[in-house]
N, C-alpha and C. Protein backbone atom coordinates (compact mmCIF):
# COMPACT_ATOMS: atom_id res chain seq x y z
N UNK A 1 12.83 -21.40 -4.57
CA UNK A 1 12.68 -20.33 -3.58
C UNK A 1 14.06 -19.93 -3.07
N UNK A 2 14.33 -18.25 -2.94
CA UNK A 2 15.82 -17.81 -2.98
C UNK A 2 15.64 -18.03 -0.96
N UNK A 3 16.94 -18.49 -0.50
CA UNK A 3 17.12 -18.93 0.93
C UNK A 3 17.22 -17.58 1.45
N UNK A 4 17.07 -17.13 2.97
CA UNK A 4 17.82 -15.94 2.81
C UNK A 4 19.08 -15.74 3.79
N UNK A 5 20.23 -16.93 3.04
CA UNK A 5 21.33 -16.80 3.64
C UNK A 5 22.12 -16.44 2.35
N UNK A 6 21.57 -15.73 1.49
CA UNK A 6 22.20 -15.76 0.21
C UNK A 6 22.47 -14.07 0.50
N UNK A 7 23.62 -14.18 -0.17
CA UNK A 7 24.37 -12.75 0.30
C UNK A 7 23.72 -11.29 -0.82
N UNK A 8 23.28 -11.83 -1.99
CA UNK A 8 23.16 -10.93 -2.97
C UNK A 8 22.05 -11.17 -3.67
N UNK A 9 21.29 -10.82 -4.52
CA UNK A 9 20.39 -10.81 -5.33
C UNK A 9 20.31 -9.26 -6.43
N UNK A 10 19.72 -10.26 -7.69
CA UNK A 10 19.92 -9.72 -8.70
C UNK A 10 18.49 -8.66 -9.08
N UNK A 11 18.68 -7.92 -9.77
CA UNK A 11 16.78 -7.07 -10.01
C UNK A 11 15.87 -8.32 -10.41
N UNK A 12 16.50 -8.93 -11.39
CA UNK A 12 15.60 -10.16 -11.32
C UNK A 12 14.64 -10.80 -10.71
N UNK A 13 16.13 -11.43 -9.65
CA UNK A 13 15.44 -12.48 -8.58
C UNK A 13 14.57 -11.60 -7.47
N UNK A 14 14.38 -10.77 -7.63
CA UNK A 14 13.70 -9.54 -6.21
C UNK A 14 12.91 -9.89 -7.06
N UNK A 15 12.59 -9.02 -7.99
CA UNK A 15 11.65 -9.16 -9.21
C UNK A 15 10.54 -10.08 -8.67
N UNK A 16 11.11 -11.35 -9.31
CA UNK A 16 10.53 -12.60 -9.25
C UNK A 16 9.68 -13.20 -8.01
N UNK A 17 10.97 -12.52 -6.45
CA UNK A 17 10.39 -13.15 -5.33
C UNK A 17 9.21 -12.52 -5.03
N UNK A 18 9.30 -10.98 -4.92
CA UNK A 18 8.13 -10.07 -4.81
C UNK A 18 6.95 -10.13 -5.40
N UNK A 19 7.09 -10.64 -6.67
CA UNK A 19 6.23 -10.22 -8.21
C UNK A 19 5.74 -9.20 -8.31
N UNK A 20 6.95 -8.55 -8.42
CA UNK A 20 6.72 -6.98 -9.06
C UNK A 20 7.65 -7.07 -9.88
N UNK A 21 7.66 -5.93 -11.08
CA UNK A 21 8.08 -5.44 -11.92
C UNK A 21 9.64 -5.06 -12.04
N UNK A 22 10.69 -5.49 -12.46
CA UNK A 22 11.54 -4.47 -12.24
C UNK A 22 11.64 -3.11 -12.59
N UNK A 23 10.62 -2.63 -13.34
CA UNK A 23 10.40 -1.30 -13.07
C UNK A 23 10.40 -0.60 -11.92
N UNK A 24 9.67 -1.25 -11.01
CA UNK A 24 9.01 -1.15 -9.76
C UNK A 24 10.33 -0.92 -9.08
N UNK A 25 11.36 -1.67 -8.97
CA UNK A 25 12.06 -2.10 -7.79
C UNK A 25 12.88 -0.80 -8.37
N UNK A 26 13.40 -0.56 -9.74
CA UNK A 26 14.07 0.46 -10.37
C UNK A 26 13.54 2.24 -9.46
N UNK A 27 12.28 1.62 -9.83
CA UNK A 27 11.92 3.08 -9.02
C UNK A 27 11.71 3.37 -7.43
N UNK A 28 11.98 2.34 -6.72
CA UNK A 28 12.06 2.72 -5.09
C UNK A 28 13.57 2.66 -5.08
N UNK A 29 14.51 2.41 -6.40
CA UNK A 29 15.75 2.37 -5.92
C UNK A 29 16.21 4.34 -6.06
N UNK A 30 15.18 5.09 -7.39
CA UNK A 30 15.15 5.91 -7.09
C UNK A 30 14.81 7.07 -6.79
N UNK A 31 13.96 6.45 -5.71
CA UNK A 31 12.65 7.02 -4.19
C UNK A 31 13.99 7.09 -3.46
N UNK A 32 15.10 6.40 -3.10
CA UNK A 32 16.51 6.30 -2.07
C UNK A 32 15.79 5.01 -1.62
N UNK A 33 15.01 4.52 -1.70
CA UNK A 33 14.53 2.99 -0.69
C UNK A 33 15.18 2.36 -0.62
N UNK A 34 16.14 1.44 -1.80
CA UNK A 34 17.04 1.06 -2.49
C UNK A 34 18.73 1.41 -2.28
N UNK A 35 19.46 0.75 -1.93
CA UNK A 35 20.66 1.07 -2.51
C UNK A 35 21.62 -0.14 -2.76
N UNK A 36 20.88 -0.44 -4.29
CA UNK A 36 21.93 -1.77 -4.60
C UNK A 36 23.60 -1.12 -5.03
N UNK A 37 24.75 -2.15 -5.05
CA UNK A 37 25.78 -1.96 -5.17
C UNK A 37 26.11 -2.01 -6.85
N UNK A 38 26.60 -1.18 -7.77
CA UNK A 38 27.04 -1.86 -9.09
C UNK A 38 28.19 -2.90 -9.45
N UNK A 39 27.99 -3.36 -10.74
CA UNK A 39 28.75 -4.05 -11.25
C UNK A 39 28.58 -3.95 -12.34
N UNK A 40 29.17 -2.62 -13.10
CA UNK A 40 29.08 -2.10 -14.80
C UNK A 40 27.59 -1.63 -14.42
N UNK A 41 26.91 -2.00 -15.23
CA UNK A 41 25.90 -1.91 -15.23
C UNK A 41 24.50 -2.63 -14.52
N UNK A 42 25.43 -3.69 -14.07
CA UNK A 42 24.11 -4.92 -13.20
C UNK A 42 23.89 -3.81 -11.74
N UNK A 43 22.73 -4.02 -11.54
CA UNK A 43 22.50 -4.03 -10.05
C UNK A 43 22.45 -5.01 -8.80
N UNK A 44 23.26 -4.96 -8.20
CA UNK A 44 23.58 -5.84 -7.27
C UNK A 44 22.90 -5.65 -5.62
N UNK A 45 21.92 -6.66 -5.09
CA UNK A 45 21.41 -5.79 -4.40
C UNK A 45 21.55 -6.92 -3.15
N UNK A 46 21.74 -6.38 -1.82
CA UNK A 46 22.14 -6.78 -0.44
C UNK A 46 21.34 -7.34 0.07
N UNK A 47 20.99 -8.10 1.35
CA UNK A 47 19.81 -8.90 1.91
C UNK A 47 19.14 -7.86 2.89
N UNK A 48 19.74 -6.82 3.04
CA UNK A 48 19.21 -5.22 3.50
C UNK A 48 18.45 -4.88 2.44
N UNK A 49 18.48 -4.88 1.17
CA UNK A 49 17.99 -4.35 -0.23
C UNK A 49 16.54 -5.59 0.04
N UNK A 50 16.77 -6.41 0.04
CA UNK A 50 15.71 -7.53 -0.16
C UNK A 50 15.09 -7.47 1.29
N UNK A 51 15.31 -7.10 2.48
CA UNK A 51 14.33 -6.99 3.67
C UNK A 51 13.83 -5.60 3.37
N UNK A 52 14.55 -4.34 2.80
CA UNK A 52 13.47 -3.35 2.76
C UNK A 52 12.14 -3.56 1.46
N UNK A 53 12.69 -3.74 0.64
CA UNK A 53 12.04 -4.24 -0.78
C UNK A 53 10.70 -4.97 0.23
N UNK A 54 10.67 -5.96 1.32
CA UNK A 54 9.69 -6.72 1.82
C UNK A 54 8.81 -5.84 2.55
N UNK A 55 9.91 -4.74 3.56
CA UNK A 55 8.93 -3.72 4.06
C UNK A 55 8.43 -2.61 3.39
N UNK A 56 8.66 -2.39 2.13
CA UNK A 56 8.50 -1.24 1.22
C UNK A 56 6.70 -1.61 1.07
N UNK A 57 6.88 -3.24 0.65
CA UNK A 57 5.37 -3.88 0.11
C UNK A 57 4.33 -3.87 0.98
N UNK A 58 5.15 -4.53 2.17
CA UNK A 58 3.94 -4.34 3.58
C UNK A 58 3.77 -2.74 4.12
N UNK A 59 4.32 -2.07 3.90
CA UNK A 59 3.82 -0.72 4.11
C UNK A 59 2.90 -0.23 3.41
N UNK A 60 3.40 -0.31 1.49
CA UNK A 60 2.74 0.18 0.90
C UNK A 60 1.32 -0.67 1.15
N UNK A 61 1.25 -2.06 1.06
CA UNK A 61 -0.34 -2.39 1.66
C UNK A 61 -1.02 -2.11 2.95
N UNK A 62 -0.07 -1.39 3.81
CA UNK A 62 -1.10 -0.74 5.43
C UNK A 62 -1.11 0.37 4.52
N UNK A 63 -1.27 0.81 3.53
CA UNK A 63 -1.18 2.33 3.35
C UNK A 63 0.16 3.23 3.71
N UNK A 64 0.77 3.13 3.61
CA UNK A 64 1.61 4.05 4.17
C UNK A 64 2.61 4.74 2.22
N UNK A 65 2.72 5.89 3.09
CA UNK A 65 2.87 6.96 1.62
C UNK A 65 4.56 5.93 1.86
N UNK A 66 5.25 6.11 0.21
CA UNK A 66 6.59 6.27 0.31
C UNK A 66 7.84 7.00 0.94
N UNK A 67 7.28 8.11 1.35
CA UNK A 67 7.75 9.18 1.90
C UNK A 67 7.54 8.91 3.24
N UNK A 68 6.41 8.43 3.86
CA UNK A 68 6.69 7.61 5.46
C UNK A 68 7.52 6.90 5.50
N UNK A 69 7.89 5.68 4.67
CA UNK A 69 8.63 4.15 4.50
C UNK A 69 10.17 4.78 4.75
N UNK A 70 10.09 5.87 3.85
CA UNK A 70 11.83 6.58 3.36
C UNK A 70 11.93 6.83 5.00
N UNK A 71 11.22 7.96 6.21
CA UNK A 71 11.26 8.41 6.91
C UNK A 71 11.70 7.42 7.91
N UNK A 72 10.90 6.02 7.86
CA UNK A 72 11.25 4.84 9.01
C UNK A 72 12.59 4.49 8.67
N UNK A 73 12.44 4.09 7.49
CA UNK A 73 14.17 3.43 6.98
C UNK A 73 15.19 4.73 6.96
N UNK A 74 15.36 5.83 7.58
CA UNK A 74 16.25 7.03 7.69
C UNK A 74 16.50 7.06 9.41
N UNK A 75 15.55 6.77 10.08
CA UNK A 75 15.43 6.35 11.36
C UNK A 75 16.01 5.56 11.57
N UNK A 76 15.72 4.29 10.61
CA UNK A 76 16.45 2.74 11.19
C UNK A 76 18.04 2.89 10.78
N UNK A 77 18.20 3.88 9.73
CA UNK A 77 19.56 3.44 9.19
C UNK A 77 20.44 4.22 10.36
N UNK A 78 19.80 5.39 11.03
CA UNK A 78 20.58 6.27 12.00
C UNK A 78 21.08 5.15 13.40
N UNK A 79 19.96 3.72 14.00
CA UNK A 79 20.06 3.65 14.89
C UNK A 79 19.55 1.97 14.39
N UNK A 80 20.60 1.05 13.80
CA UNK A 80 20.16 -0.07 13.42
C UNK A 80 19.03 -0.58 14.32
N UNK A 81 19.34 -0.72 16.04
CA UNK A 81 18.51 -1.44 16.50
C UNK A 81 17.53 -1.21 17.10
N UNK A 82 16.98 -0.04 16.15
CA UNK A 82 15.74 0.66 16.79
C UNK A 82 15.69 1.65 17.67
N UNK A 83 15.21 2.59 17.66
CA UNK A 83 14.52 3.90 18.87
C UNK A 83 13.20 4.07 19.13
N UNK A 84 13.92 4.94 20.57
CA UNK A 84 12.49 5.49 20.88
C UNK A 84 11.86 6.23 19.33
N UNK A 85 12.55 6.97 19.42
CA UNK A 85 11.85 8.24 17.91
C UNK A 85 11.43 7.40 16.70
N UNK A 86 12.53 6.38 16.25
CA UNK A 86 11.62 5.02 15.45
C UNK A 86 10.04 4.64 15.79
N UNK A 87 10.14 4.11 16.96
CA UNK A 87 9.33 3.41 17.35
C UNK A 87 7.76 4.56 17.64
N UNK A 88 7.91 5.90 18.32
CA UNK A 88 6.88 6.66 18.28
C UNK A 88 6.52 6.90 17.09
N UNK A 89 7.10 7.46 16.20
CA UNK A 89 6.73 7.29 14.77
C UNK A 89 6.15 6.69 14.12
N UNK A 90 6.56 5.59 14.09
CA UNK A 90 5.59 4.34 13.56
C UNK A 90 4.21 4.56 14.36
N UNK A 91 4.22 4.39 15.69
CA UNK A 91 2.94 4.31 16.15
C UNK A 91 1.89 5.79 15.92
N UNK A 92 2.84 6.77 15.44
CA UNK A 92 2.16 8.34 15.17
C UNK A 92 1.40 7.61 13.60
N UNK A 93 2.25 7.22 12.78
CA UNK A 93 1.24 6.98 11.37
C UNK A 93 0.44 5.74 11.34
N UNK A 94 0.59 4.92 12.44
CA UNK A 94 -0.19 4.02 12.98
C UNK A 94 -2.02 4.25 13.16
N UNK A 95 -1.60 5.53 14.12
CA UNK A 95 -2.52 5.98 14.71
C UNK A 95 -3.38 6.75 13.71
N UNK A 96 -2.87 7.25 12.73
CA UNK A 96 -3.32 8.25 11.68
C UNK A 96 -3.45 7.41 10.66
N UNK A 97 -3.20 6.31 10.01
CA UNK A 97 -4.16 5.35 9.24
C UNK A 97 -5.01 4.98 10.03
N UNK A 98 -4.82 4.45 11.26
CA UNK A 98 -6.37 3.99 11.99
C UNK A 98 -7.73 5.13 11.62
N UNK A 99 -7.10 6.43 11.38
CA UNK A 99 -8.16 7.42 11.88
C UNK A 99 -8.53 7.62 10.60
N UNK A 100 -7.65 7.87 9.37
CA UNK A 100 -8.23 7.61 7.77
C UNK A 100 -8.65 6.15 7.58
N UNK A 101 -8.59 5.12 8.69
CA UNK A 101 -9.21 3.84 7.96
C UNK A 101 -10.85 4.06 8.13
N UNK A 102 -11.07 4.35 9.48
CA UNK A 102 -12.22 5.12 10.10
C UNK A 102 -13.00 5.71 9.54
N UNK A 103 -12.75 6.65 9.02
CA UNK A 103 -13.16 7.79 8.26
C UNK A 103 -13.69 6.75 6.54
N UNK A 104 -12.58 6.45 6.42
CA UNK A 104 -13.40 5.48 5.20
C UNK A 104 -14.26 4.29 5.07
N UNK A 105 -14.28 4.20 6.20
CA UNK A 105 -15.63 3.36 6.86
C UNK A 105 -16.89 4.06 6.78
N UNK A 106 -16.94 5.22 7.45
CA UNK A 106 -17.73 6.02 8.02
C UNK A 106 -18.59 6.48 6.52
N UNK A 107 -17.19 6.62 5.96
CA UNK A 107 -18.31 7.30 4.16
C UNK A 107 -18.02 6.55 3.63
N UNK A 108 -18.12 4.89 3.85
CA UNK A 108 -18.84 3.95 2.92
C UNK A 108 -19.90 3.54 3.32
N UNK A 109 -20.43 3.98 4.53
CA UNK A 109 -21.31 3.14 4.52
C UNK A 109 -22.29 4.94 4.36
N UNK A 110 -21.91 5.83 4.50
CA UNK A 110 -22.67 7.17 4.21
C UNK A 110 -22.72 6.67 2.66
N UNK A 111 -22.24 6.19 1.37
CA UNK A 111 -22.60 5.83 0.24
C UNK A 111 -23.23 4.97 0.16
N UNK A 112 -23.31 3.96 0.98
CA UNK A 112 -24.25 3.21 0.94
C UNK A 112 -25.66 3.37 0.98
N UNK A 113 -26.03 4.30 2.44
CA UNK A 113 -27.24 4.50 2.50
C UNK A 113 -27.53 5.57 1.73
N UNK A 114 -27.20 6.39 0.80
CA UNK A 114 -27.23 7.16 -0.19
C UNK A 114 -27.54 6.69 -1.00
N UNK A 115 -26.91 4.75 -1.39
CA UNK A 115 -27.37 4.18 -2.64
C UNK A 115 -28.72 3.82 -2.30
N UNK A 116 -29.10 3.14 -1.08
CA UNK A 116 -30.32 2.36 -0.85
C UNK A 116 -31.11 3.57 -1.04
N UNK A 117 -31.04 5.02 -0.64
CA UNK A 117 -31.95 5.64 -0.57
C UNK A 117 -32.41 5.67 -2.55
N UNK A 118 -31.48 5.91 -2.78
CA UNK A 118 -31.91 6.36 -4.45
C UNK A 118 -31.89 5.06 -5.22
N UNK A 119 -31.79 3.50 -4.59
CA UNK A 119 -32.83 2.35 -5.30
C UNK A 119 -34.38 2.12 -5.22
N UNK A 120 -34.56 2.93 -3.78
CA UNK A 120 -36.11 2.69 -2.89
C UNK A 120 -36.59 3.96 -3.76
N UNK A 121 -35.71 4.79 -3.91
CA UNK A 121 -36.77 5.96 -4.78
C UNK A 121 -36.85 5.45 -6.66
N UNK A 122 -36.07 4.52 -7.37
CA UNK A 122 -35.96 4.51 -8.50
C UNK A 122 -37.43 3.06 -8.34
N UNK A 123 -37.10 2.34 -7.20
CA UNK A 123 -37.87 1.27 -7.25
C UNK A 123 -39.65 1.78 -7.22
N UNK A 124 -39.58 2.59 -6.20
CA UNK A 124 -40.70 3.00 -6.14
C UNK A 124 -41.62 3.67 -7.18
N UNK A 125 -40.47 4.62 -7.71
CA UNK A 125 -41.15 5.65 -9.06
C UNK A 125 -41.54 4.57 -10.31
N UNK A 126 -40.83 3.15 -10.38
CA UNK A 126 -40.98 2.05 -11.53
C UNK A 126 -42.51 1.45 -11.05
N UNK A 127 -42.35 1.25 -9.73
CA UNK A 127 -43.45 0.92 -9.24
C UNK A 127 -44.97 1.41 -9.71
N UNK A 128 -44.89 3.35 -9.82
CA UNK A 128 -45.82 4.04 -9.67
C UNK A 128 -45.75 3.91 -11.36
N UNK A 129 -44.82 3.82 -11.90
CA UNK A 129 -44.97 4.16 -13.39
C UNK A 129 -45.84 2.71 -13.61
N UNK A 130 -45.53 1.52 -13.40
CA UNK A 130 -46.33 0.04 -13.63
C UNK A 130 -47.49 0.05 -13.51
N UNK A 131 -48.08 1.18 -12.47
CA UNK A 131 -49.82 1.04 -11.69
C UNK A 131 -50.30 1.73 -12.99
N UNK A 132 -49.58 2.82 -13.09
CA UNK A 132 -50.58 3.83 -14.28
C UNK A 132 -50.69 3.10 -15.36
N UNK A 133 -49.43 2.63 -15.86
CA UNK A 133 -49.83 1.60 -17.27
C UNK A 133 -50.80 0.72 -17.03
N UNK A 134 -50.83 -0.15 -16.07
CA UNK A 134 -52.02 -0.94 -15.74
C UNK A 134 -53.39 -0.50 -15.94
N UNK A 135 -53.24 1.01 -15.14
CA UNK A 135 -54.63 1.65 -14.56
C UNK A 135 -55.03 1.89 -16.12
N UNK A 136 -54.34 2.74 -17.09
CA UNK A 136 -54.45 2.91 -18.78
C UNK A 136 -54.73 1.94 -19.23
N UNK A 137 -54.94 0.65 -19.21
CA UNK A 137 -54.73 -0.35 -20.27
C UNK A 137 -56.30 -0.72 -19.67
């Protein structure tokens, strides 16, 4: 397990710690998420590179688009130790996944009772089809 008093990390070792792809990391490096340092051709990437890489993941699992993540980390980079305008922000797309989490609540369980309705009608019509064969035989 990489410590994190370690000054640098390689696409690799992100790679590895995350378990994602270096594809993956290749392409938030160019989303701007990213800005490792070169060396020829290696990518060399900062313990700033490896704490956003961590918040890139936990965003992308609250939902949050890439284009929000870019927006917080453009914020944070203006005012390392946080703002007001940071901080409302966050709580603005906060508030607006709460309200799309909601909403996808709301029409799962509207699919749901949509499904029960059309098992009670498939159950029933099997039902009515069973009596007549009976009643025929």
């Amino acid at each position: 397990m990489m410590t994190e008093k370690k000054k640098s990390y390689s696409i690799s070792e992100l790679a590895s710690e995350f378990d994602v792809t270096t594809r993956s990391i290749r392409f938030y490096e160019d989303q701007a998420l990213l800005h490792p340092t070169r060396r020829g051709q290696t990518r060399i990437y900062s313990r700033q590179d490896r704490v956003r890489m961590k918040l890139i993941l936990r965003g992308k699992r609250l939902g949050f688009s890439l284009a929000e993540i870019r927006d917080l980390f453009s914020l944070w980079d203006e005012t390392p130790s946080g703002s007001e305008k940071q901080l409302n922000l966050l709580m603005e797309i906060i508030h607006q996944k709460r309200a799309e989490l909601d909403q996808q609540l709301k029409d799962i369980a509207m699919v749901q009772l949509e499904l029960d309705n059309a098992e009670r009608r498939c159950r029933d019509a099997l039902n009515e089809l069973l009596t007549q064969k009976q009643q025929a035989s």
